[in-house]
C-alpha atoms as a PDB file:
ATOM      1  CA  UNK A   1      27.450 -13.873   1.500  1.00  0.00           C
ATOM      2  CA  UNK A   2      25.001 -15.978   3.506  1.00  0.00           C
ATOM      3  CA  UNK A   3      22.661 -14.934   6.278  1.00  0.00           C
ATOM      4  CA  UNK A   4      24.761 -17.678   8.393  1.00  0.00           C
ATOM      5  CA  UNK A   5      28.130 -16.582   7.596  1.00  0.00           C
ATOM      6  CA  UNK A   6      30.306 -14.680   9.304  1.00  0.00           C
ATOM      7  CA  UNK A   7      30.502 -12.207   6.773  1.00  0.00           C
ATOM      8  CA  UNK A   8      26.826 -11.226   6.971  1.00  0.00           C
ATOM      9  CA  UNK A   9      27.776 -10.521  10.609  1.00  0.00           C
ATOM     10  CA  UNK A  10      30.317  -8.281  10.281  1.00  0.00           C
ATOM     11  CA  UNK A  11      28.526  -6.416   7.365  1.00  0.00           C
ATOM     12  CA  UNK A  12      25.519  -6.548   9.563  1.00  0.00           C
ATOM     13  CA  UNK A  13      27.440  -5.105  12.431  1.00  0.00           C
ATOM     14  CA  UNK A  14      29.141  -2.645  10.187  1.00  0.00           C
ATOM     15  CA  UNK A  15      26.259  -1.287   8.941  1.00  0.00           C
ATOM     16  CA  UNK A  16      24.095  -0.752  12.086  1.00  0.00           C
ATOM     17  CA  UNK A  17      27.524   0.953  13.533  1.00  0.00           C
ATOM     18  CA  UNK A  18      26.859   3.535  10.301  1.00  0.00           C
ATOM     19  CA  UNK A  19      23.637   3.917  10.767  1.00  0.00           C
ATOM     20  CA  UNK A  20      23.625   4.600  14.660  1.00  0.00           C
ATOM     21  CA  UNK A  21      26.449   7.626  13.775  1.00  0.00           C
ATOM     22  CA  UNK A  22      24.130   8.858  11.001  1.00  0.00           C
ATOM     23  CA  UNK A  23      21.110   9.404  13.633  1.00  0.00           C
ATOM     24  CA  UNK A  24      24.329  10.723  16.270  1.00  0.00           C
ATOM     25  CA  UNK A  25      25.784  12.964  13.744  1.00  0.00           C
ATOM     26  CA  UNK A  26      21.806  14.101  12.622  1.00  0.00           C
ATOM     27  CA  UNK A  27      18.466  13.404  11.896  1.00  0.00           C
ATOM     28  CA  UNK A  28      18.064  13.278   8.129  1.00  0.00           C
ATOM     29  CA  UNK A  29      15.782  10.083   7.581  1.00  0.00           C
ATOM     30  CA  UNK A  30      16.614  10.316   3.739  1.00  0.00           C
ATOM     31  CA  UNK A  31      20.126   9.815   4.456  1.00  0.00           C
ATOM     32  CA  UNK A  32      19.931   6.800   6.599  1.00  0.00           C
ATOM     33  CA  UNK A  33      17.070   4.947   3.855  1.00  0.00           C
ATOM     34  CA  UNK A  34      19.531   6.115   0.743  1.00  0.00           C
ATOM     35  CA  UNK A  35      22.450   4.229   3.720  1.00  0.00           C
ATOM     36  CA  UNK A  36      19.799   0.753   4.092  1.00  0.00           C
ATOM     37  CA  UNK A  37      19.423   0.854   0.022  1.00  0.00           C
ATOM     38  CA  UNK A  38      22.771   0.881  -0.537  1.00  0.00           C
ATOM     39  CA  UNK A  39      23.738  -1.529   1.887  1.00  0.00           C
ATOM     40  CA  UNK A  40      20.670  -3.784   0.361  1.00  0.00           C
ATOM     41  CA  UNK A  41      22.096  -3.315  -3.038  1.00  0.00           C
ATOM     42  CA  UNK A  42      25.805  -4.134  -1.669  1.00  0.00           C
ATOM     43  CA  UNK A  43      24.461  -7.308  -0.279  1.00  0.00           C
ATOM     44  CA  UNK A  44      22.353  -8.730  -3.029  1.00  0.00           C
ATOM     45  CA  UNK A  45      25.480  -8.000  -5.682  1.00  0.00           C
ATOM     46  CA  UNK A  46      27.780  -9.590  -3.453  1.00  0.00           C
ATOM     47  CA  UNK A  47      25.745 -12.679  -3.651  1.00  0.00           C
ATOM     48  CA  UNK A  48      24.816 -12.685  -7.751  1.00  0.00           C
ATOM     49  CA  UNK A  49      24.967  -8.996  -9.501  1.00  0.00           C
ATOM     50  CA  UNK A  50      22.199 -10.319 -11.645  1.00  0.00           C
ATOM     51  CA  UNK A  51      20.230  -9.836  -8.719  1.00  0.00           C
ATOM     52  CA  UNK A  52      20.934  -6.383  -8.052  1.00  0.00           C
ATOM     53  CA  UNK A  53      19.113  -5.263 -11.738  1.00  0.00           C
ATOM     54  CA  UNK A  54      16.206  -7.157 -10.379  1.00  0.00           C
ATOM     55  CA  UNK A  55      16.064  -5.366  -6.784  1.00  0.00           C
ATOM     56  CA  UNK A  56      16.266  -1.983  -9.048  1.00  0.00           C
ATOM     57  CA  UNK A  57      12.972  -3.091 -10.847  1.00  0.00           C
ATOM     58  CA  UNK A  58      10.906  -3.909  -7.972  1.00  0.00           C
ATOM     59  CA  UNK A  59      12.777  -0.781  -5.681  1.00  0.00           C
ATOM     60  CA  UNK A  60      11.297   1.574  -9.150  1.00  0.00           C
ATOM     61  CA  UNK A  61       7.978  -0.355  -9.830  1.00  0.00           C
ATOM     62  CA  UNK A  62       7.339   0.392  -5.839  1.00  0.00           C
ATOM     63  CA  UNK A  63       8.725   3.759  -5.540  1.00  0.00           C
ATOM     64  CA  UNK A  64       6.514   4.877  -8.675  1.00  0.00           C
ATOM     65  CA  UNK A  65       3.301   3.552  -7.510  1.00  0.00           C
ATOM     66  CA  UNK A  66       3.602   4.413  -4.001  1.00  0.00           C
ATOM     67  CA  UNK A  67       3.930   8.198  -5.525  1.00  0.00           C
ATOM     68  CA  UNK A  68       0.778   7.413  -7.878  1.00  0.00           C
ATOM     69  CA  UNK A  69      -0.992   5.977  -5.254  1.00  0.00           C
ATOM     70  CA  UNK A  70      -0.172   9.085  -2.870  1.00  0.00           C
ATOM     71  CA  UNK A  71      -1.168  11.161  -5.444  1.00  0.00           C
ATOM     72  CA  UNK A  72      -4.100   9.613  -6.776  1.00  0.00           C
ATOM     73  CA  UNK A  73      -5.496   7.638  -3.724  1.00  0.00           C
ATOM     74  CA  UNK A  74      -6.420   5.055  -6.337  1.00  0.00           C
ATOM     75  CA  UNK A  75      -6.642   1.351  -4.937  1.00  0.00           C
ATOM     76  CA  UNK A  76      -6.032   0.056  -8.149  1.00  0.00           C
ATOM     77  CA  UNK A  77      -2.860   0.999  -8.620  1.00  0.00           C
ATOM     78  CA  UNK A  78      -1.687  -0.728  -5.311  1.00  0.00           C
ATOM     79  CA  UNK A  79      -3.007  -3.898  -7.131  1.00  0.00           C
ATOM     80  CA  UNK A  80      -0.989  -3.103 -10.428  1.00  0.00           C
ATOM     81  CA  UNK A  81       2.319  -2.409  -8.687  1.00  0.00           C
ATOM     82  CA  UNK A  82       2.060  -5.691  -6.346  1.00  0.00           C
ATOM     83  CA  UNK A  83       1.242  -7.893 -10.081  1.00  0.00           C
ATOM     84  CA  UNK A  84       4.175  -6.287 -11.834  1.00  0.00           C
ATOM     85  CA  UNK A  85       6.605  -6.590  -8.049  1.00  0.00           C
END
């Protein structure tokens, strides 16, 4: 599936049509970002699933220092998460 393509349209459409009912239905933020990660894995492993293992690294690496960093307010583990990303 290509950004051009009339698939990435209607996949596109489809999932801003979810989303909108999710903030209709309630206002859980988690549930709508656990929807757009989904939907981001759905679209890269449509394309190549060998992608999909590498958006899990760089979705972990980030999650995990963005926690560290929270936690530690250390700057240099912003540096060490955008080397290994």
């Amino acid at each position: 599936m290509f950004f051009n393509s009339f698939e990435f349209i209607g996949f596109l459409l489809l999932i801003i049509f979810v989303l909108s009912i999710e903030r209709l239905i309630g206002k859980n933020v988690k549930i709508r970002n656990l929807t757009l990660l989904i939907a981001s894995y759905f679209f890269y492993g449509y394309f190549n699933i060998g992608f999909t293992l590498i958006l899990l690294f760089v979705t972990l690496v980030n999650y995990i220092g963005g926690r560290m960093v929270y936690r530690k307010k250390d700057k240099r583990i912003v540096s060490l998460t955008v080397v290994l990303s």
